[in-house]
N, C-alpha and C. Protein backbone atom coordinates (compact mmCIF):
# COMPACT_ATOMS: atom_id res chain seq x y z
N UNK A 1 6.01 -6.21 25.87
CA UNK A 1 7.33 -6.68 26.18
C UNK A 1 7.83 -7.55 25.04
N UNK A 2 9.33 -7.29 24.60
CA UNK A 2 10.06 -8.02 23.46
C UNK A 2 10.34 -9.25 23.70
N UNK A 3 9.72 -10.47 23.18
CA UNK A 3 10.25 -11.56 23.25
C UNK A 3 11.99 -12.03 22.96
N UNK A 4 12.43 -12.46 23.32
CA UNK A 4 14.29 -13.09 23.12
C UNK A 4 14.48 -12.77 22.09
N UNK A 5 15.19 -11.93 21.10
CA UNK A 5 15.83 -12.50 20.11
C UNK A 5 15.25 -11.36 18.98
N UNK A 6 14.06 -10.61 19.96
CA UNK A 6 13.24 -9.88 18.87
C UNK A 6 14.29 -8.51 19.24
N UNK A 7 14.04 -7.65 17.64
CA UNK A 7 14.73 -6.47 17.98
C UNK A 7 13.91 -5.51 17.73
N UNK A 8 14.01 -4.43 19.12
CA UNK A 8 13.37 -3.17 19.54
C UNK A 8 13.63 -2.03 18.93
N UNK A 9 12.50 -1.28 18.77
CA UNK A 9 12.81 0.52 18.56
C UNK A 9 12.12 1.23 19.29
N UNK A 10 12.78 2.01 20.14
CA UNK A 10 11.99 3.27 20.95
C UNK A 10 10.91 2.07 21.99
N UNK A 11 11.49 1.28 22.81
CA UNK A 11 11.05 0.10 23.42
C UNK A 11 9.65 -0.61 23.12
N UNK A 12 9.30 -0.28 21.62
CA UNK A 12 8.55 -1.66 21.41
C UNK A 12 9.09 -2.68 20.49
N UNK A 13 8.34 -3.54 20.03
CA UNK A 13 8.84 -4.78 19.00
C UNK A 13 8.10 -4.49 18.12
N UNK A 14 9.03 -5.02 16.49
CA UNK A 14 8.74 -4.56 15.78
C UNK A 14 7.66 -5.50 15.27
N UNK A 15 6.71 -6.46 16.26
CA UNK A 15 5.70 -7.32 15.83
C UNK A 15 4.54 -6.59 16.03
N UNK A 16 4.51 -5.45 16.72
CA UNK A 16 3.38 -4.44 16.90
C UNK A 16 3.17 -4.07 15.89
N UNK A 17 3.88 -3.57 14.60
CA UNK A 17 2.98 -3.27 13.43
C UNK A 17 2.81 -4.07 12.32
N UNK A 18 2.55 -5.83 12.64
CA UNK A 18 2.70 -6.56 11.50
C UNK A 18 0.72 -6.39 11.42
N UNK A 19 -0.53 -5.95 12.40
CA UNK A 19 -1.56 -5.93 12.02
C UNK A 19 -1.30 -4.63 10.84
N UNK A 20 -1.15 -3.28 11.30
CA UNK A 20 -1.19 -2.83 10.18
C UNK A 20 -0.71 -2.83 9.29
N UNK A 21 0.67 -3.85 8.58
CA UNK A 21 0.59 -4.09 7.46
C UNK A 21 0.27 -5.35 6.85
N UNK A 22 -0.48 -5.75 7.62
CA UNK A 22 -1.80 -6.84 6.98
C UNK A 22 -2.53 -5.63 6.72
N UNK A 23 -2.81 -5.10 6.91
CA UNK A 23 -4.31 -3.93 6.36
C UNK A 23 -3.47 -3.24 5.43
N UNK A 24 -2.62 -2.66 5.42
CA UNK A 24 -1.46 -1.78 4.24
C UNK A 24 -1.79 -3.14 3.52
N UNK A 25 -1.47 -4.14 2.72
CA UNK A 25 -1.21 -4.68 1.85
C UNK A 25 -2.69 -5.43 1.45
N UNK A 26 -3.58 -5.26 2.31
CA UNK A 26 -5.02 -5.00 1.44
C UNK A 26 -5.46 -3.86 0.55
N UNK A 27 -5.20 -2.64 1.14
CA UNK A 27 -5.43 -1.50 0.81
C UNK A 27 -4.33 -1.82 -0.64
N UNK A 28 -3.30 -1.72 -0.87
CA UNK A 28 -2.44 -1.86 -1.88
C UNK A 28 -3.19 -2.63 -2.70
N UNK A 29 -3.58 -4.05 -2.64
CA UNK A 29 -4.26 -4.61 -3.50
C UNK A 29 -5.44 -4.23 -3.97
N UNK A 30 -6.28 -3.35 -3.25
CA UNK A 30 -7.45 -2.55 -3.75
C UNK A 30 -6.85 -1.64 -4.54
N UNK A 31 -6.00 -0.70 -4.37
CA UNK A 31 -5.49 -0.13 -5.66
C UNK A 31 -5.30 -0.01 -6.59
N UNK A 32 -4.49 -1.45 -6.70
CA UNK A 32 -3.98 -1.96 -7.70
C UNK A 32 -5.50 -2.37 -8.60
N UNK A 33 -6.29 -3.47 -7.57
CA UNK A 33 -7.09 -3.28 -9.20
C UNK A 33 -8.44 -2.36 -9.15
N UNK A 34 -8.14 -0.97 -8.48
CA UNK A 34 -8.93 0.26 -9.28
C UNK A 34 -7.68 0.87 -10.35
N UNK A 35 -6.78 0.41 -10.17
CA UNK A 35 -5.77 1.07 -11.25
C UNK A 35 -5.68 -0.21 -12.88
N UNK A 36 -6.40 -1.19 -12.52
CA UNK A 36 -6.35 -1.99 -13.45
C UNK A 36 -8.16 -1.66 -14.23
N UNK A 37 -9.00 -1.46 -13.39
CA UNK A 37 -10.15 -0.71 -13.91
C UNK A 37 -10.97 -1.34 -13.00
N UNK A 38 -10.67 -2.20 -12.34
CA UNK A 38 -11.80 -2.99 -11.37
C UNK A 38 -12.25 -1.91 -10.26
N UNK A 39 -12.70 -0.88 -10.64
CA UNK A 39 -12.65 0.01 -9.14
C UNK A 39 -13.83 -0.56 -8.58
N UNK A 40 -14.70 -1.39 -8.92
CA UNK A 40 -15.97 -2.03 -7.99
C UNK A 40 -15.05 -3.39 -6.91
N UNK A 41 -13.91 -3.64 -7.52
CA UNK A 41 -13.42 -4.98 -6.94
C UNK A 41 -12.81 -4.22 -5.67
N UNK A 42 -11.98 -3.22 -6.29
CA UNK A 42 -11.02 -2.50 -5.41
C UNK A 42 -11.49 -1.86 -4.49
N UNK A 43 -12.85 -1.14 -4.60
CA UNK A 43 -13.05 -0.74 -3.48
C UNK A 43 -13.65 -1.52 -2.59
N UNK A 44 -14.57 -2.66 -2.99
CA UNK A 44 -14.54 -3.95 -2.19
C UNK A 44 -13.48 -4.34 -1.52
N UNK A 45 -12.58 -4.48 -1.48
CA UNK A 45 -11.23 -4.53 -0.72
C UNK A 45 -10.70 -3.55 0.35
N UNK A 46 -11.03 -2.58 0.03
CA UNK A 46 -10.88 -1.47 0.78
C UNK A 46 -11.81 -1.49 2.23
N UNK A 47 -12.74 -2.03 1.75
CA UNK A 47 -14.11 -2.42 2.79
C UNK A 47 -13.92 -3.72 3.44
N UNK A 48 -13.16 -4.80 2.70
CA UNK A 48 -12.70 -5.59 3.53
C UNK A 48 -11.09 -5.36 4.70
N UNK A 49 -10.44 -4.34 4.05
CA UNK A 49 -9.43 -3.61 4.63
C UNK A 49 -10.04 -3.41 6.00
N UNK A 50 -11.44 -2.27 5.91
CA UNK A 50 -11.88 -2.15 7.32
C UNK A 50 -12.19 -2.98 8.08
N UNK A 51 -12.51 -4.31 7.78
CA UNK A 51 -13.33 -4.97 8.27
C UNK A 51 -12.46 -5.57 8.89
N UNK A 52 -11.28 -5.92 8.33
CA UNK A 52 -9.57 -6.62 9.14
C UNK A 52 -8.95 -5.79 10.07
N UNK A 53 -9.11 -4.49 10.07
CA UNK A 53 -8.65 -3.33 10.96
C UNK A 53 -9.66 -3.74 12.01
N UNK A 54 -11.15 -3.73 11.68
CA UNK A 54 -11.93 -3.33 13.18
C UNK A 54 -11.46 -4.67 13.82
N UNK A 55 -11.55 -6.00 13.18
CA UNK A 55 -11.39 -7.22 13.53
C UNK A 55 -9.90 -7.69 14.68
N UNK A 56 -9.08 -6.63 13.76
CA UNK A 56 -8.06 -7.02 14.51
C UNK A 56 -7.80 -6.10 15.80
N UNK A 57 -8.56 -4.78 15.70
CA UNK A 57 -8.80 -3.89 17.14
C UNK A 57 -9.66 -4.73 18.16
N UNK A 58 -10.59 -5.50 17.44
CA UNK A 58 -11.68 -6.26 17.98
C UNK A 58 -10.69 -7.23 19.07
N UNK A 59 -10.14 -7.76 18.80
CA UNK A 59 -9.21 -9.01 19.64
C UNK A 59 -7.93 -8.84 19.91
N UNK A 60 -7.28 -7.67 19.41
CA UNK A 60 -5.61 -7.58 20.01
C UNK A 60 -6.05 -6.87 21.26
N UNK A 61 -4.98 -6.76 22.14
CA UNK A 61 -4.81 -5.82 23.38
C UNK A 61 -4.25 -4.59 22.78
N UNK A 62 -4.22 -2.97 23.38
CA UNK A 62 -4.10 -2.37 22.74
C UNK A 62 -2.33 -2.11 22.53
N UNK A 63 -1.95 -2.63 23.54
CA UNK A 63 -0.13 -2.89 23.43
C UNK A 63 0.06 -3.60 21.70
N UNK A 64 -0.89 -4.70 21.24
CA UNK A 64 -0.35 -5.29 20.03
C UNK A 64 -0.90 -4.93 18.83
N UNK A 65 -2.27 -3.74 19.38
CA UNK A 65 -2.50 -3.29 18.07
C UNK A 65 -2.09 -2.11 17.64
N UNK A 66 -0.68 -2.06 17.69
CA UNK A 66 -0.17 -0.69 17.27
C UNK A 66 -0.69 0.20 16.64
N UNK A 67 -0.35 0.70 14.90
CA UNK A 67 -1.36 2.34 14.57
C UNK A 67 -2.61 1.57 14.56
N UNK A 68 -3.20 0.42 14.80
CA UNK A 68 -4.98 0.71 14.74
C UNK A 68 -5.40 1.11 15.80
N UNK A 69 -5.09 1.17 16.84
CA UNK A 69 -5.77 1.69 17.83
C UNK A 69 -5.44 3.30 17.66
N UNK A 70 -6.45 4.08 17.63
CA UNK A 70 -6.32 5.42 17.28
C UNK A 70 -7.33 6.35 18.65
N UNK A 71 -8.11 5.56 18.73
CA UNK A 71 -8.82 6.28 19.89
C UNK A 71 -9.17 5.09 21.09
N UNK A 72 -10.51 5.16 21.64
CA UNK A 72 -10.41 4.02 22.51
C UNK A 72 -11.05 3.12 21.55
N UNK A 73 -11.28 1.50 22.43
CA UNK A 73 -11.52 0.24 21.37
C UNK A 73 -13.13 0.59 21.13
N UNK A 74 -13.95 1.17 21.39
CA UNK A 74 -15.24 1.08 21.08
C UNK A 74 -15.40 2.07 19.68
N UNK A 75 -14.87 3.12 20.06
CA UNK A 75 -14.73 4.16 18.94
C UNK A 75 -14.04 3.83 17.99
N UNK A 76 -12.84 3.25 18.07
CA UNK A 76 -12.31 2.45 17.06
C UNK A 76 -12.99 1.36 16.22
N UNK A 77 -13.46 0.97 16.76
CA UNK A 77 -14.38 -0.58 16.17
C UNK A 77 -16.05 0.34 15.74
N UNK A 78 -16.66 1.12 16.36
CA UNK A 78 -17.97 1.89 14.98
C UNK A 78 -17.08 2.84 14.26
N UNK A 79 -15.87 3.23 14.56
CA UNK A 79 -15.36 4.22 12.78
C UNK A 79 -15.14 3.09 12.09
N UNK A 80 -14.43 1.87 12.25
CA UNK A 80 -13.99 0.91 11.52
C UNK A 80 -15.26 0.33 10.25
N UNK A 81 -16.40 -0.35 11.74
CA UNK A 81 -17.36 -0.72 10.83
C UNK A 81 -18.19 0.07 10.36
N UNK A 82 -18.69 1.45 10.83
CA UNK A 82 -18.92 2.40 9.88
C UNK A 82 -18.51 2.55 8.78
N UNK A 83 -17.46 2.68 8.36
CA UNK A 83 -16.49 3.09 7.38
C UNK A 83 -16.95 1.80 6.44
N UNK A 84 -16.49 0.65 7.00
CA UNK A 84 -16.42 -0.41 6.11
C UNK A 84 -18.11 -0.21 5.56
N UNK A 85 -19.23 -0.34 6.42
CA UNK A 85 -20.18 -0.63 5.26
C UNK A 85 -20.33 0.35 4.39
N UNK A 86 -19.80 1.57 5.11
CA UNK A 86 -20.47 2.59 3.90
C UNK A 86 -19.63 2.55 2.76
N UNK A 87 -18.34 1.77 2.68
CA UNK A 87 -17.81 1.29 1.18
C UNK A 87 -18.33 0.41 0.67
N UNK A 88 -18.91 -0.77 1.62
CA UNK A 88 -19.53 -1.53 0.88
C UNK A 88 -20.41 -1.66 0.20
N UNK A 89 -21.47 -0.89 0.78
CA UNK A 89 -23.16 -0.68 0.24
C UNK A 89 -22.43 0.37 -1.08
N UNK A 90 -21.88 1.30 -0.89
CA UNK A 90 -21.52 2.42 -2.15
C UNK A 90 -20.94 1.26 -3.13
N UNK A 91 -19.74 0.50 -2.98
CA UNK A 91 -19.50 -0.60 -4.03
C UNK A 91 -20.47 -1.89 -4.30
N UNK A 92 -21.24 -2.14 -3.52
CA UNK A 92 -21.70 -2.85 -4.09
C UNK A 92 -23.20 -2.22 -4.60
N UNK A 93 -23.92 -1.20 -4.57
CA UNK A 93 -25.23 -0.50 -5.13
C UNK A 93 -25.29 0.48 -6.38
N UNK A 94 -24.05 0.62 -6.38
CA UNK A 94 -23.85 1.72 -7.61
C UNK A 94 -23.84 0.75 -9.05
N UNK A 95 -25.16 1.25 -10.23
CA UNK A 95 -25.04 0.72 -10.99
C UNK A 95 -24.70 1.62 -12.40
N UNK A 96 -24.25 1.60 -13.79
CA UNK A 96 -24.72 1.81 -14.52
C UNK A 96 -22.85 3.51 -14.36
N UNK A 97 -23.27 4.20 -15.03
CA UNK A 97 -22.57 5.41 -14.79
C UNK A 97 -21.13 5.01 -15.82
N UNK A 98 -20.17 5.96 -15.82
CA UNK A 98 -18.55 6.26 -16.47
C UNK A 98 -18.14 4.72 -15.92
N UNK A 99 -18.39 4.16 -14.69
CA UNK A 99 -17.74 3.33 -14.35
C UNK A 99 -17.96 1.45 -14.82
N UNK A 100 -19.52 1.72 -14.95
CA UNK A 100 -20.12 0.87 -15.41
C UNK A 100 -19.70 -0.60 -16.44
């Protein structure tokens, strides 16, 4: 439900998708510095990206966690932290290589 003053589309508020773009503007910053050459930093970010997605599926209701909720909250929260470590352990174990 829209608080006073807030303005609606297709009857929700448009505060339902300020979690995912807290996660959009992580992901952007991981980009940015694999596009600057940091791709060990960036994809570290990307892994913290997940970790703010599962976090915030973890504690919103599913009314306020707009696109993160994608399936139910349990399945949502092991793809999340799935996802996240397996960027992490890959960014943080990989040594040596083109990227090096």
């Amino acid at each position: 439900m829209a608080m006073p003053g807030e303005r609606q589309r297709g009857g929700r508020a448009w505060t339902v998708h300020v979690p995912f773009a807290v996660v959009l503007l992580l992901l952007l910053a991981a980009v940015e510095r694999a596009f600057q050459y940091h791709w060990r930093e960036g994809a570290v970010l990307v892994g913290v990206a997940l970790l703010v997605a599962g976090l915030l599926r973890a504690v919103l209701p599913v009314e306020k966690a707009g696109l993160l909720a994608i399936r139910g909250k349990v399945v949502d929260l092991l793809t999340y932290g799935a996802l996240c470590a397996a960027v992490l352990y890959i960014a943080l174990t990989i040594t040596g290589g083109p990227f090096g």
